[in-house]
Every structure is written in structure tokens, then in C-alpha cells.
PDB file of N, CA and C in Angstrom:
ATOM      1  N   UNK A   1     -24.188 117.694  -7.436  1.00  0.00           N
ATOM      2  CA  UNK A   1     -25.269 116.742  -7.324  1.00  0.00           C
ATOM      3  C   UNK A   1     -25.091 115.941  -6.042  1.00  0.00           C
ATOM      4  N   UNK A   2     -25.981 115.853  -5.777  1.00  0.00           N
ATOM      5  CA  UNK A   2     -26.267 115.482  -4.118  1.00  0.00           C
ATOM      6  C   UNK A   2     -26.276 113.980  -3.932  1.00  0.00           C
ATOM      7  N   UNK A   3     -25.546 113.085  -3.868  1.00  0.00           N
ATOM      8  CA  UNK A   3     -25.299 111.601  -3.807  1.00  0.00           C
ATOM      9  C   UNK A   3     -25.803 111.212  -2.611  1.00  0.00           C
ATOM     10  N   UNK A   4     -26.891 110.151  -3.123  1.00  0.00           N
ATOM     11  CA  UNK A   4     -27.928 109.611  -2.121  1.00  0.00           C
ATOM     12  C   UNK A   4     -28.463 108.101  -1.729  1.00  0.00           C
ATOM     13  N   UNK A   5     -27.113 107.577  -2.621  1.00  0.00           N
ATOM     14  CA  UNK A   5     -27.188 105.909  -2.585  1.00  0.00           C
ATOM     15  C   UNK A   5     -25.761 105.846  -1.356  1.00  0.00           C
ATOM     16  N   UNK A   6     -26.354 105.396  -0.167  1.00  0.00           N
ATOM     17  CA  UNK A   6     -25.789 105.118   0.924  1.00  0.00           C
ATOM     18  C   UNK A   6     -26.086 103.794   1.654  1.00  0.00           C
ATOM     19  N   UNK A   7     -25.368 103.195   2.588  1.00  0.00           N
ATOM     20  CA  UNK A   7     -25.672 102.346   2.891  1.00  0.00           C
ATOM     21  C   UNK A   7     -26.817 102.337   4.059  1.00  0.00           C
ATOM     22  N   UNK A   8     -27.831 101.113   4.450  1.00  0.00           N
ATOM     23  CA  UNK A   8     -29.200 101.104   4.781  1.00  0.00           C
ATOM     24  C   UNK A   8     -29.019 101.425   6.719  1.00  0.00           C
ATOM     25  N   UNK A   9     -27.694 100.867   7.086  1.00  0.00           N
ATOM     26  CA  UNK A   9     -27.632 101.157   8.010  1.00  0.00           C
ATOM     27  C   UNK A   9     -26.925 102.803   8.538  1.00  0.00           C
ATOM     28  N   UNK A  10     -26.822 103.747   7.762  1.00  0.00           N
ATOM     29  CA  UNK A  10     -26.522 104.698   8.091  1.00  0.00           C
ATOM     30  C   UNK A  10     -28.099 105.699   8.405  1.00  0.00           C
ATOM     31  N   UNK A  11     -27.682 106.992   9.286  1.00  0.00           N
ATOM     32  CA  UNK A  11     -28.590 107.888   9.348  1.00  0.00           C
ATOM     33  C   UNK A  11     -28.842 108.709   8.356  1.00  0.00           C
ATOM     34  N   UNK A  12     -28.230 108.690   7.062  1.00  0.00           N
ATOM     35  CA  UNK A  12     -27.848 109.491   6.238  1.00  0.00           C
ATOM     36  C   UNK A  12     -29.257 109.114   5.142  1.00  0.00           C
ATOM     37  N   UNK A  13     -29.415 109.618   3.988  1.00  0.00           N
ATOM     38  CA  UNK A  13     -30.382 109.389   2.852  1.00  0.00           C
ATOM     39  C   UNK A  13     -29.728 108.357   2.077  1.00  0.00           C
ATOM     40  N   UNK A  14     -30.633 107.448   2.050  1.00  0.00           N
ATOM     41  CA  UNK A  14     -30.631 106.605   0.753  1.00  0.00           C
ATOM     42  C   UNK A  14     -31.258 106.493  -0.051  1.00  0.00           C
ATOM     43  N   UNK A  15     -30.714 105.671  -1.253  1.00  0.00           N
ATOM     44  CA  UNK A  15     -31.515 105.136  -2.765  1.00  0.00           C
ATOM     45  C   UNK A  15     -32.541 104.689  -2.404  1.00  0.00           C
ATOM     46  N   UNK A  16     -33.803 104.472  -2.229  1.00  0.00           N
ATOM     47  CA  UNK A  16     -35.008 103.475  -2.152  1.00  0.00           C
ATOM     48  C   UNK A  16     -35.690 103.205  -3.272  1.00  0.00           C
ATOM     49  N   UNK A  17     -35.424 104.068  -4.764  1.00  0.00           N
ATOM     50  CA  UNK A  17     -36.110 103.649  -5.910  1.00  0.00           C
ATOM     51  C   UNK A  17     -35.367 104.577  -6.724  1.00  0.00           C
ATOM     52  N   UNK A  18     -35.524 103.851  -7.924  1.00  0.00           N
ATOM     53  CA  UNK A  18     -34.573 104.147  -8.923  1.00  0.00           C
ATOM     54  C   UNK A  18     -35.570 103.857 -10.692  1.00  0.00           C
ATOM     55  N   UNK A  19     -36.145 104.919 -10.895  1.00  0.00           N
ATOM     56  CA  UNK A  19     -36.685 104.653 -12.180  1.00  0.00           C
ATOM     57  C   UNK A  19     -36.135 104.576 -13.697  1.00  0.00           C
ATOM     58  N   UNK A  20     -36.456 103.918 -14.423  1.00  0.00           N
ATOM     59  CA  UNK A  20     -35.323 104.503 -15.498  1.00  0.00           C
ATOM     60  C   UNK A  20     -36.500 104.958 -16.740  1.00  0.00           C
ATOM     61  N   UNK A  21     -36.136 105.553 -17.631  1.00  0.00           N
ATOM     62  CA  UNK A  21     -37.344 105.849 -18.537  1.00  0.00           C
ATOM     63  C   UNK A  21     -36.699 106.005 -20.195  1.00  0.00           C
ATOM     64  N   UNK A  22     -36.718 104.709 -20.258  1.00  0.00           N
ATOM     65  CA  UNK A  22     -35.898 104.021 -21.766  1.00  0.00           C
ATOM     66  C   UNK A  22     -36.061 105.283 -23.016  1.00  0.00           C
ATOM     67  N   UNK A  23     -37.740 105.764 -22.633  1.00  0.00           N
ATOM     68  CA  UNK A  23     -37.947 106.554 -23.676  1.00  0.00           C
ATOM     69  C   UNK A  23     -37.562 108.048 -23.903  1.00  0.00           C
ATOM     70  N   UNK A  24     -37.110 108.532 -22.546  1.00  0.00           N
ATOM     71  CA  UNK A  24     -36.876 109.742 -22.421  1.00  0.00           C
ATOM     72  C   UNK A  24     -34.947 109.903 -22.058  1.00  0.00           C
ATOM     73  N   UNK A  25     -34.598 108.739 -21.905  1.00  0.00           N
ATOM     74  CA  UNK A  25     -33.559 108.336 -21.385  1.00  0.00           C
ATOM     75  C   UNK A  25     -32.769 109.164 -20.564  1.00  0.00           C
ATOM     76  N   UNK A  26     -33.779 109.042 -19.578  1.00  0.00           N
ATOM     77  CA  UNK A  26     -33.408 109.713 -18.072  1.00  0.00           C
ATOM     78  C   UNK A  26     -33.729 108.565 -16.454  1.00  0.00           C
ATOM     79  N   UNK A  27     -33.230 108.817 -15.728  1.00  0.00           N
ATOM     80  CA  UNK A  27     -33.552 108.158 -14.469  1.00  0.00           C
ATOM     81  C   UNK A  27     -33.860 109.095 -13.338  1.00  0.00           C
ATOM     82  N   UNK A  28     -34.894 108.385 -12.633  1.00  0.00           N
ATOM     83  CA  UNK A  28     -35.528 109.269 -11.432  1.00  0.00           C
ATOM     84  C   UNK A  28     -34.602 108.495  -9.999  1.00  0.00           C
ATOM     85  N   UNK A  29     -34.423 109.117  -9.045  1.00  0.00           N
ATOM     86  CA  UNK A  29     -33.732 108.683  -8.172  1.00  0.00           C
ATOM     87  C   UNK A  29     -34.553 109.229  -6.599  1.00  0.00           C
ATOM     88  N   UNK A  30     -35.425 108.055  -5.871  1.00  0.00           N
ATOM     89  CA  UNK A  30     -35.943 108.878  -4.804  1.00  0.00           C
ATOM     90  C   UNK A  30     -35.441 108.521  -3.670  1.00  0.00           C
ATOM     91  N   UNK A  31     -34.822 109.060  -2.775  1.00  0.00           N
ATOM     92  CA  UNK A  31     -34.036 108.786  -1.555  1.00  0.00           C
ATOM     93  C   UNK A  31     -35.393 108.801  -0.161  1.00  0.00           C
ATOM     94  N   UNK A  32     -34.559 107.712   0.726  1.00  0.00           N
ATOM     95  CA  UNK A  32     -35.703 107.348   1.840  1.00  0.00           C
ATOM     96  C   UNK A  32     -35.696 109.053   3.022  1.00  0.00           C
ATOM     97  N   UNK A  33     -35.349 109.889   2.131  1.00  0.00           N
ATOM     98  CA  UNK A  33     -36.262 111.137   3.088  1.00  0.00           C
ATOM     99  C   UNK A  33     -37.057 112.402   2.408  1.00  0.00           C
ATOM    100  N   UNK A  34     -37.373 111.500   1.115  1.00  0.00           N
ATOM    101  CA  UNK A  34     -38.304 111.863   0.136  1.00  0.00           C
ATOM    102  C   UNK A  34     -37.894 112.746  -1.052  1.00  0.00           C
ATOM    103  N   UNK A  35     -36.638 112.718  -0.894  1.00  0.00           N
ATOM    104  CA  UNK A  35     -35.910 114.090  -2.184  1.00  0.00           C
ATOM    105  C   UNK A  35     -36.212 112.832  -3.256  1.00  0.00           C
ATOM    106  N   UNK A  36     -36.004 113.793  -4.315  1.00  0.00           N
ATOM    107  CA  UNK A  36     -36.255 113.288  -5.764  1.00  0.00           C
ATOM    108  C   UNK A  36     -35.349 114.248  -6.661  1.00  0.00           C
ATOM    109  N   UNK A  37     -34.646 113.180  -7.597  1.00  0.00           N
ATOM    110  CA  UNK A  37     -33.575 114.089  -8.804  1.00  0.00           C
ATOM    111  C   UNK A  37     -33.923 113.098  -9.953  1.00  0.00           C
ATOM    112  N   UNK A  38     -33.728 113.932 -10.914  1.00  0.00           N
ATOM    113  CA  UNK A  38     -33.864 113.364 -12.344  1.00  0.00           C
ATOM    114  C   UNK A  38     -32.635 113.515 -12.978  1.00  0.00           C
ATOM    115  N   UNK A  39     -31.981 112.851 -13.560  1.00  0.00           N
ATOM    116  CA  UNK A  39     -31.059 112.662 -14.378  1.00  0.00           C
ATOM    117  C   UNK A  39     -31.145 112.175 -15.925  1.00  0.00           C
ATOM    118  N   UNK A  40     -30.837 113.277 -17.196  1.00  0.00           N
ATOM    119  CA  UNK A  40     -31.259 113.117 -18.158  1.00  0.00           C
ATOM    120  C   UNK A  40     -29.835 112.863 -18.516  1.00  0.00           C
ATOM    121  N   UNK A  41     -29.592 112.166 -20.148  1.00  0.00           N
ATOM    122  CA  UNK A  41     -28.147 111.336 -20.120  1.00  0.00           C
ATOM    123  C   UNK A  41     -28.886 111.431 -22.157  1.00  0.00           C
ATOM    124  N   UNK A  42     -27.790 111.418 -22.275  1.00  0.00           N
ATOM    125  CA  UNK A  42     -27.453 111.014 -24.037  1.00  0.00           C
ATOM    126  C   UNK A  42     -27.849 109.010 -24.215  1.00  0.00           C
ATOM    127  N   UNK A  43     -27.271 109.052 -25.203  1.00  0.00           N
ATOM    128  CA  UNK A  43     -27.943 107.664 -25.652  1.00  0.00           C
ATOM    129  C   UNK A  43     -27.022 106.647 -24.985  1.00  0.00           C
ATOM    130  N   UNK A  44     -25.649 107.001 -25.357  1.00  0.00           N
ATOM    131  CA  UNK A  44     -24.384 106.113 -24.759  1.00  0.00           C
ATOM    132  C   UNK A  44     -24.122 106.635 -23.022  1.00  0.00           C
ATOM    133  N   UNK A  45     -24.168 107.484 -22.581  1.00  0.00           N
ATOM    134  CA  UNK A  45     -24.154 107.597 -21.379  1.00  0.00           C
ATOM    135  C   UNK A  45     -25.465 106.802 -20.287  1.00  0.00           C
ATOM    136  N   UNK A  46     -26.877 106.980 -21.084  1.00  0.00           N
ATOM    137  CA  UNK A  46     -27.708 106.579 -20.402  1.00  0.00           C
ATOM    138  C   UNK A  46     -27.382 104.426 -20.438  1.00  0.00           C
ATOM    139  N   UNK A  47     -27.086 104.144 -21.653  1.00  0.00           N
ATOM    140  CA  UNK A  47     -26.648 102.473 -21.485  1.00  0.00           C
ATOM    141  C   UNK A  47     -25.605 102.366 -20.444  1.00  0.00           C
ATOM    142  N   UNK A  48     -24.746 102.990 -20.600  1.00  0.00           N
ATOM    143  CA  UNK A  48     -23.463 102.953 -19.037  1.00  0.00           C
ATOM    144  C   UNK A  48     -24.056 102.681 -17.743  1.00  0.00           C
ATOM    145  N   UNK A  49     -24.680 104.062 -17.644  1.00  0.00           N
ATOM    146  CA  UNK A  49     -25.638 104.164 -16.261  1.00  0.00           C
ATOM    147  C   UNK A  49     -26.222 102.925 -16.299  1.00  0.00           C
ATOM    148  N   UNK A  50     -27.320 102.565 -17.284  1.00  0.00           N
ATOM    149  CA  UNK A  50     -28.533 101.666 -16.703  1.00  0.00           C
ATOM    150  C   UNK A  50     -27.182  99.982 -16.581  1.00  0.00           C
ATOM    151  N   UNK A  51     -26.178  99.817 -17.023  1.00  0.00           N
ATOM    152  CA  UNK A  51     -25.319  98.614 -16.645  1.00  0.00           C
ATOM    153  C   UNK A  51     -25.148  99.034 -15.416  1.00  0.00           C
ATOM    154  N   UNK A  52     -24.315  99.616 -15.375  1.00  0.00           N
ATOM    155  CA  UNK A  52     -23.603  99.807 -14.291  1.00  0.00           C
ATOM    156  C   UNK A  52     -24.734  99.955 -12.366  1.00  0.00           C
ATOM    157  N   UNK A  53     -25.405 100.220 -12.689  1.00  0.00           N
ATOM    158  CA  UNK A  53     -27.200 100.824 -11.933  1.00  0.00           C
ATOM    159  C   UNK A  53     -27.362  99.061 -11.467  1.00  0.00           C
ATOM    160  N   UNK A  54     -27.573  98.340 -12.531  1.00  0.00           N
ATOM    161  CA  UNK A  54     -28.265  96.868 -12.899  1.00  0.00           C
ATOM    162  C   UNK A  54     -27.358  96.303 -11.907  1.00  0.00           C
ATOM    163  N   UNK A  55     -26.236  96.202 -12.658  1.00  0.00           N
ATOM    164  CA  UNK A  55     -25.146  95.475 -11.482  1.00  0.00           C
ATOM    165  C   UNK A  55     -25.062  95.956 -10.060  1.00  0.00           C
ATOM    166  N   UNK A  56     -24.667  96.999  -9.476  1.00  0.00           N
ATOM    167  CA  UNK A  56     -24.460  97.106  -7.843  1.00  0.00           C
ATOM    168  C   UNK A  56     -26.307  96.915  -7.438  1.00  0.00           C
ATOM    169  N   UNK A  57     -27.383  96.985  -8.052  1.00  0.00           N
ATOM    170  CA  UNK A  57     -28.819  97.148  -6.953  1.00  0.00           C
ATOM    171  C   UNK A  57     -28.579  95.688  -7.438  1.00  0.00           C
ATOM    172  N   UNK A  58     -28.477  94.572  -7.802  1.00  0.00           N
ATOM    173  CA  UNK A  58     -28.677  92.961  -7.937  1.00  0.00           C
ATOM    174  C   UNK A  58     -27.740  93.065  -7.273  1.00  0.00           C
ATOM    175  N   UNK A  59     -26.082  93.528  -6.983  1.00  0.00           N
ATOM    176  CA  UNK A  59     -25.670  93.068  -5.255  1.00  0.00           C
ATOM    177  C   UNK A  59     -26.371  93.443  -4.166  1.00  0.00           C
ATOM    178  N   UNK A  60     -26.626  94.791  -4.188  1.00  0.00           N
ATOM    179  CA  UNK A  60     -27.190  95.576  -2.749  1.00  0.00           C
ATOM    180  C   UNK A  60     -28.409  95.185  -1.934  1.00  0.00           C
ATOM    181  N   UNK A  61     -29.114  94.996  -3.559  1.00  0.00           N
ATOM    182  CA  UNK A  61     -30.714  94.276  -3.349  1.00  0.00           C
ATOM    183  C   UNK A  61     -31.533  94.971  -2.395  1.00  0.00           C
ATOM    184  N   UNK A  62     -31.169  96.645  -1.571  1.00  0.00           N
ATOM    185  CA  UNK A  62     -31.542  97.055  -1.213  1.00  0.00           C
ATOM    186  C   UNK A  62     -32.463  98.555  -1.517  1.00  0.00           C
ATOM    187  N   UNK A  63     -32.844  98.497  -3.420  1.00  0.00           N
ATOM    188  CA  UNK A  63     -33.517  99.985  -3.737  1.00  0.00           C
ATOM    189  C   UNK A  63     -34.543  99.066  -5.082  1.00  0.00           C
ATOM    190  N   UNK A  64     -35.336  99.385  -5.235  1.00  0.00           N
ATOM    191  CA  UNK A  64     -35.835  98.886  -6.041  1.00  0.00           C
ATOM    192  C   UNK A  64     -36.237  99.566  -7.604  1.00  0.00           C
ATOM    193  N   UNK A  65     -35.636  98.348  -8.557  1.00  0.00           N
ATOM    194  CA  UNK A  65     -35.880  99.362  -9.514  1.00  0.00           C
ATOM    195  C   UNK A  65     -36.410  98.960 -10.512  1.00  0.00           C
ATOM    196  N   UNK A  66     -37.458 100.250 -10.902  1.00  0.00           N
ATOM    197  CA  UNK A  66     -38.749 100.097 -11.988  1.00  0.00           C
ATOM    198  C   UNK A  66     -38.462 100.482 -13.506  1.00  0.00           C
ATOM    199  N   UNK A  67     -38.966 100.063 -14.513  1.00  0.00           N
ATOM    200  CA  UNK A  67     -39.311 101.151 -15.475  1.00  0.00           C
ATOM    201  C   UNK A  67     -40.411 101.289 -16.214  1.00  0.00           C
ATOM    202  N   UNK A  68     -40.493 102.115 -16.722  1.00  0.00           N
ATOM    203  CA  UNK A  68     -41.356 103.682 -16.600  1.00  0.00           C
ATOM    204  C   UNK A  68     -42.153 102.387 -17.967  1.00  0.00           C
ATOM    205  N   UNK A  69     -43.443 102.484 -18.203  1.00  0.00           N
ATOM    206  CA  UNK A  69     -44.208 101.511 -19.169  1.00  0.00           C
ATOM    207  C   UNK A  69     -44.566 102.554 -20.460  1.00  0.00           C
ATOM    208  N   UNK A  70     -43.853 102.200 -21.388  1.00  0.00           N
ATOM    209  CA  UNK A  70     -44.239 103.547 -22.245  1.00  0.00           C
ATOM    210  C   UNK A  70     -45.422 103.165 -22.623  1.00  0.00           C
ATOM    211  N   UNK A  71     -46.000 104.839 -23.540  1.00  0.00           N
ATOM    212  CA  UNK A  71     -47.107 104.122 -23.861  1.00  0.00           C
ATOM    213  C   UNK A  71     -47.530 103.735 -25.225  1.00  0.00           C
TER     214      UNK A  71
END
């Protein structure tokens, strides 16, 4: 898997949005040179992720992140 949360001043791809989708409990990940990955996760793996996700983008403050409005 192709790791795409980098820092803003590199030439490299970064995180720019980060979806999460409570109901399907998966996250979308779109990097600033337009790739897109989905990541699907179990019940306890997907709570890890979305902590762990929460904490470094409220330091980085540089990807923004949505979620998905069920319906």
C-alpha cells in the first residue's frame, strides 16, 4: 500500500482529504496528485484508525477531514 500522507513541503504526494464512512467502516484517502485508496477495516481496527487519524490531522492541520452523511 502506497503511503501518501507526506509532508506539504515535499514534491512527493500528499494526504489532502481523508473520508471516513462510520457506516461502511472504511476510509477514503485522496492524495494532492489525485490517486484515491479505500481502506476497509473491522469494527475495532476501524476505531484505532479513526483515533489515531483524529489526533496527527488536529496537529498537521494540513488534510481535511470529512464524513460521509449517512442516509
Amino acid at each position: 500500500m502506497e503511503d501518501i500522507f507526506q509532508s506539504t513541503g515535499s514534491d512527493d504526494e500528499y494526504l489532502v482529504r481523508f473520508v471516513v464512512n462510520p457506516m461502511r467502516k472504511c476510509f477514503d484517502l485522496y492524495g494532492s496528485e489525485g490517486s484515491h485508496q479505500t481502506v476497509e477495516c473491522d469494527t475495532e481496527k476501524f476505531m484505532d484508525i479513526l483515533r489515531f487519524t483524529r489526533d496527527i490531522l488536529e496537529e498537521q492541520g494540513s488534510c481535511e477531514m470529512v464524513y460521509v452523511n449517512p442516509l
